[in-house]
N, C-alpha and C. Protein backbone atom coordinates (compact mmCIF):
# COMPACT_ATOMS: atom_id res chain seq x y z
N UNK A 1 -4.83 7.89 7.90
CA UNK A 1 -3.71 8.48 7.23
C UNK A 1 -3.85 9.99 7.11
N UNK A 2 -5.47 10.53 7.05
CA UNK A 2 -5.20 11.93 6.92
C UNK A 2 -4.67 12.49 8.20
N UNK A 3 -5.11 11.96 8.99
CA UNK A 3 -3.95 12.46 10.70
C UNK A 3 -3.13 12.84 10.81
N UNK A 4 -2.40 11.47 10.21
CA UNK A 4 -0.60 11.51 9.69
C UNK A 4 -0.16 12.32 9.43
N UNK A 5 -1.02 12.68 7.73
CA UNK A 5 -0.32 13.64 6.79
C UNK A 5 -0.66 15.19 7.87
N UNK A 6 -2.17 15.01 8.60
CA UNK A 6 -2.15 17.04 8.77
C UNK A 6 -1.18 16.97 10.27
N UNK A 7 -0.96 15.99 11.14
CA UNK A 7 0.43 15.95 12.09
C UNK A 7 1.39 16.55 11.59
N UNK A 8 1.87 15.92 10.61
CA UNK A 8 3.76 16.01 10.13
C UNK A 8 3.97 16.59 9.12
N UNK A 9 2.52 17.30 8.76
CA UNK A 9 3.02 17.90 7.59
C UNK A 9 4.13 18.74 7.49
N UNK A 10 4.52 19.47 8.46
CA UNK A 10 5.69 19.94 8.29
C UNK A 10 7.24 19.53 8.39
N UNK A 11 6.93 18.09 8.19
CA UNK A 11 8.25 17.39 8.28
C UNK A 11 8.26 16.43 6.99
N UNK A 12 7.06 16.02 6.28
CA UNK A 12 7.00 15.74 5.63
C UNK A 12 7.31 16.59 3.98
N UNK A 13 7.81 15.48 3.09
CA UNK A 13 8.46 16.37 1.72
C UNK A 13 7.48 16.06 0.68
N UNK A 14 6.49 17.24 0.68
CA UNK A 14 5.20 17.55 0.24
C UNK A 14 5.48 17.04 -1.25
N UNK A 15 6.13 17.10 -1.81
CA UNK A 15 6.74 16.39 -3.35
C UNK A 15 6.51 14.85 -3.39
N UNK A 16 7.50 14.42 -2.61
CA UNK A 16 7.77 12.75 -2.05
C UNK A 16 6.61 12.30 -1.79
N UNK A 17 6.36 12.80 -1.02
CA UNK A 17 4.79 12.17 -0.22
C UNK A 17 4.36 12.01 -0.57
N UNK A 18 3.40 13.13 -1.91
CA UNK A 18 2.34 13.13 -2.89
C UNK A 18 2.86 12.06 -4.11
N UNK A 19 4.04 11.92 -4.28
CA UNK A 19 4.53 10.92 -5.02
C UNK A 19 4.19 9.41 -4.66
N UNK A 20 4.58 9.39 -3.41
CA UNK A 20 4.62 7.99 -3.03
C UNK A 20 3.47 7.33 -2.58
N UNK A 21 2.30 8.46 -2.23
CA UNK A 21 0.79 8.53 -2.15
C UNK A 21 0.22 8.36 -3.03
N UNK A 22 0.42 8.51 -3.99
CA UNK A 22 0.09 8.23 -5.77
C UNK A 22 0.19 6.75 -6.26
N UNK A 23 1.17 7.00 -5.98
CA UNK A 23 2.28 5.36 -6.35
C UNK A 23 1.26 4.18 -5.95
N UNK A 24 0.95 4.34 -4.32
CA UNK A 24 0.66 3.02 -3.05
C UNK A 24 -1.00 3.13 -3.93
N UNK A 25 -1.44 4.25 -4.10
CA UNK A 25 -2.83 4.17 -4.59
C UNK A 25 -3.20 3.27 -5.88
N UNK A 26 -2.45 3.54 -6.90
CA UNK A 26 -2.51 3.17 -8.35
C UNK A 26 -2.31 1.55 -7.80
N UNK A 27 -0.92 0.98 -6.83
CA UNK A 27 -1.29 -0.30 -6.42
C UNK A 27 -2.08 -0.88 -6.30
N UNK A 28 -2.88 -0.18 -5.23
CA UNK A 28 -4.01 -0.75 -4.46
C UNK A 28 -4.93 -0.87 -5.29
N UNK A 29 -5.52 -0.02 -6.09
CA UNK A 29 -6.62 -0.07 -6.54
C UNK A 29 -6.01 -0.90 -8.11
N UNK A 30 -5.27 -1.57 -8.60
CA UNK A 30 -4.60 -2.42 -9.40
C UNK A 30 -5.11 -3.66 -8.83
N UNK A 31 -4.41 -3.68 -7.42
CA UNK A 31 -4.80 -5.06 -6.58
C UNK A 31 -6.62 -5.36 -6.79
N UNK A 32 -6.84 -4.55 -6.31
CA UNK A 32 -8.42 -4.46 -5.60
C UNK A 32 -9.71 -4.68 -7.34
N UNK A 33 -9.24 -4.28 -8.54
CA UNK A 33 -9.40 -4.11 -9.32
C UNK A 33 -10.02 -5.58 -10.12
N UNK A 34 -11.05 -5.72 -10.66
CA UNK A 34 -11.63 -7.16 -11.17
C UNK A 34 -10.47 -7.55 -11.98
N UNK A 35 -10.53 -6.58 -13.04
CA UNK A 35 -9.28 -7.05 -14.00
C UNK A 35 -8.35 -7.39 -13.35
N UNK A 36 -7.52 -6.62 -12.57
CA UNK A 36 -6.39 -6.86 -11.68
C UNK A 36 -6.50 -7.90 -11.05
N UNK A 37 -6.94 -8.28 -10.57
CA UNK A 37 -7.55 -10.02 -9.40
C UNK A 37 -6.30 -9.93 -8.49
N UNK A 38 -5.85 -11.02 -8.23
CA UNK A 38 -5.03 -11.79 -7.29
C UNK A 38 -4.06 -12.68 -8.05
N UNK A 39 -3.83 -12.62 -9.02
CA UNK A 39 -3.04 -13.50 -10.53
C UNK A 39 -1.47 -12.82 -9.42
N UNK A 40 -0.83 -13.72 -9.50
CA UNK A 40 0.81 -13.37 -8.68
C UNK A 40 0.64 -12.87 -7.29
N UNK A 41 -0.31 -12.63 -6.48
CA UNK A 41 -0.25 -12.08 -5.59
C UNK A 41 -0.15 -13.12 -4.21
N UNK A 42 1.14 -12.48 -3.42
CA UNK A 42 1.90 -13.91 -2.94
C UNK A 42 2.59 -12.93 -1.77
N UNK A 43 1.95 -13.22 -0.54
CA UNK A 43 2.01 -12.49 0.67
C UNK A 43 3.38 -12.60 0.95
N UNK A 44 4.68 -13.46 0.22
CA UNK A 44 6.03 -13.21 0.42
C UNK A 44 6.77 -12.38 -0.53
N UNK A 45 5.79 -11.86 -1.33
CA UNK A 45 6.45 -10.96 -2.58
C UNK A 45 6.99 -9.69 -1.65
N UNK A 46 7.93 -8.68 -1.96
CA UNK A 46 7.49 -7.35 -1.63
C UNK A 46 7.08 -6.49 -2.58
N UNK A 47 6.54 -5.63 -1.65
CA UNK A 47 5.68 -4.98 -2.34
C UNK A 47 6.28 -3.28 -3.03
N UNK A 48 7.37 -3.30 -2.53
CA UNK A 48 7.83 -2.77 -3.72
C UNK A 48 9.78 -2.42 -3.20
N UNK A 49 10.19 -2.40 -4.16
CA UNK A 49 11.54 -2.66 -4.32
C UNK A 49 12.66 -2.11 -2.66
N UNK A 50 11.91 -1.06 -1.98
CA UNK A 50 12.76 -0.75 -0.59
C UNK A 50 12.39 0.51 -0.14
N UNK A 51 12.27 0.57 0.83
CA UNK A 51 11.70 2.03 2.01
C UNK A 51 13.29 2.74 1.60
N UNK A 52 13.61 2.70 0.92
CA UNK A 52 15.02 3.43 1.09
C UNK A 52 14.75 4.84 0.53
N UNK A 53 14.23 4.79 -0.45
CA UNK A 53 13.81 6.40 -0.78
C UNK A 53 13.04 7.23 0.04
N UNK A 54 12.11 6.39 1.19
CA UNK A 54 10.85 7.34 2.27
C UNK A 54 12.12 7.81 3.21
N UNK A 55 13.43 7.25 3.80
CA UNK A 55 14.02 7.93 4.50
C UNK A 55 14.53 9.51 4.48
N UNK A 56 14.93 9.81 5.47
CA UNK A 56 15.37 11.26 5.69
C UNK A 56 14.84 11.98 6.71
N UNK A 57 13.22 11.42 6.94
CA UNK A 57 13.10 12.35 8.43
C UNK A 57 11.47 10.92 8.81
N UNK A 58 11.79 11.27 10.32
CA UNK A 58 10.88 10.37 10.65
C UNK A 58 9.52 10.26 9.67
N UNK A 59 9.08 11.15 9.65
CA UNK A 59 7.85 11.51 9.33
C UNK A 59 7.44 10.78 7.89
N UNK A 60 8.69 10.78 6.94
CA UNK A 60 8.51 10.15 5.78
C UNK A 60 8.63 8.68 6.21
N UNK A 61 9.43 8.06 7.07
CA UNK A 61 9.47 6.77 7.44
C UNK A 61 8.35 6.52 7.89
N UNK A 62 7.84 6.83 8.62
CA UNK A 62 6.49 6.29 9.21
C UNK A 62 5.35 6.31 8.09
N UNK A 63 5.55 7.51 7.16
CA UNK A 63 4.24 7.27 6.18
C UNK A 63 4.91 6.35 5.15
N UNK A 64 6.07 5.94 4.52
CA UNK A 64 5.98 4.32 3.94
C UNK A 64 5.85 3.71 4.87
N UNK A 65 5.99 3.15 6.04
CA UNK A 65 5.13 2.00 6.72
C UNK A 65 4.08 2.15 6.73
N UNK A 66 3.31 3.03 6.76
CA UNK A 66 1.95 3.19 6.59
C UNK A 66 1.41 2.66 5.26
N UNK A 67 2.07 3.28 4.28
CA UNK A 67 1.71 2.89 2.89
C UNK A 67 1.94 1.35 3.13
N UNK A 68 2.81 0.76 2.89
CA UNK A 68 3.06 -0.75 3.23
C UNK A 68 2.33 -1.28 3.92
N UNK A 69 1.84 -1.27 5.01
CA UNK A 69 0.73 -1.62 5.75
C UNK A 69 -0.53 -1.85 4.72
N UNK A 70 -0.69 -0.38 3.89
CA UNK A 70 -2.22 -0.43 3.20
C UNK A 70 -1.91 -1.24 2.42
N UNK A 71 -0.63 -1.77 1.37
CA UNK A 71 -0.62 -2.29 0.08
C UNK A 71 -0.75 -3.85 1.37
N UNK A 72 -0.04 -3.78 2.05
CA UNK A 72 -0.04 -5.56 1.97
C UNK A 72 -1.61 -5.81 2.55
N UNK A 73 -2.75 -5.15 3.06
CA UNK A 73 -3.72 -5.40 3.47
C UNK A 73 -5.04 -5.55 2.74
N UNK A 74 -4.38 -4.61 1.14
CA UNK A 74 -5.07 -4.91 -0.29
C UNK A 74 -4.68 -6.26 -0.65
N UNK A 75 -3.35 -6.54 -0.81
CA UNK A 75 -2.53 -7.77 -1.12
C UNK A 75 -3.64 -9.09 -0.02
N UNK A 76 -4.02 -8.42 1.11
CA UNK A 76 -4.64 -10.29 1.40
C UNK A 76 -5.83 -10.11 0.93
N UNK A 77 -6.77 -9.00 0.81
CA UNK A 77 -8.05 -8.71 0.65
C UNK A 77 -8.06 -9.85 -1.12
N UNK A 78 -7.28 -9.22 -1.76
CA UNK A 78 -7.10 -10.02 -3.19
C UNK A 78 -6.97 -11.20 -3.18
N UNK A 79 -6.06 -11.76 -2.19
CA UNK A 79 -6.41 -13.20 -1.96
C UNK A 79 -7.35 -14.19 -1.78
N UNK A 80 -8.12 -12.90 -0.81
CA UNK A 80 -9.35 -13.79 0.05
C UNK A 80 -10.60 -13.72 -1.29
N UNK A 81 -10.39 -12.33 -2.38
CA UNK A 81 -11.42 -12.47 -2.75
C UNK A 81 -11.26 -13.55 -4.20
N UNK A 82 -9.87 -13.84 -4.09
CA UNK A 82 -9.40 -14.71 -5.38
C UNK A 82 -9.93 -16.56 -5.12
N UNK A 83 -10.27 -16.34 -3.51
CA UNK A 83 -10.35 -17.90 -3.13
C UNK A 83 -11.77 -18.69 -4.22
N UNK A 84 -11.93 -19.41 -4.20
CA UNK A 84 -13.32 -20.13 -4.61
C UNK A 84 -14.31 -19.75 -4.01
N UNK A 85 -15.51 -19.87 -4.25
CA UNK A 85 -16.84 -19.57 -3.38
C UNK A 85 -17.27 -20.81 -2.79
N UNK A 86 -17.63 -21.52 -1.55
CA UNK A 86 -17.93 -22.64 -1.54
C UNK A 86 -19.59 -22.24 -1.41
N UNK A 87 -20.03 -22.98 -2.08
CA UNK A 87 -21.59 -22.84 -2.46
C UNK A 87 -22.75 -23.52 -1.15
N UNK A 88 -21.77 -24.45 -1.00
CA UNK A 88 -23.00 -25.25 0.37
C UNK A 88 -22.34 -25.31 1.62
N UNK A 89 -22.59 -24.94 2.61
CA UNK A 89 -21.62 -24.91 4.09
C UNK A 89 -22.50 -25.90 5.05
């Protein structure tokens, strides 16, 4: 992602971005979080209400798919680590 951001930075809306970079983080690390666990976390949820605000220039579109990408890849990590331990294989 730092690629991304030093690529397009000049197409990107240094406000937005840092906003929505903020946002996907506080998720993730919510998800990823002991307290936080995997309690609701349900690979058909979305993950957050609509890419409609990242529009306006490519550059912001591609970094919410990016972000989306990272949240839903926290979203299975939480799953997998929410499963049971099986003790004897």
């Amino acid at each position: 992602m730092p690629v991304l951001v030093k690529l397009r930075s000049h197409d990107l809306d240094a406000p937005s971005a840092d906003a929505a970079i903020a946002a996907a983080r506080e998720r993730v690390v919510a998800l990823l979080s002991p307290e936080g666990g995997a309690e609701g976390v349900d690979a058909a949820t979305p993950l957050r209400d609509s890419l409609a605000g990242m529009h306006g220039s490519a550059a912001m579109e591609v970094l919410g798919r990016r972000l989306e990408h990272i949240e839903h890849a926290a979203r299975k990590v939480a799953r997998l680590a929410a499963r049971p331990v099986i003790e004897s294989i």
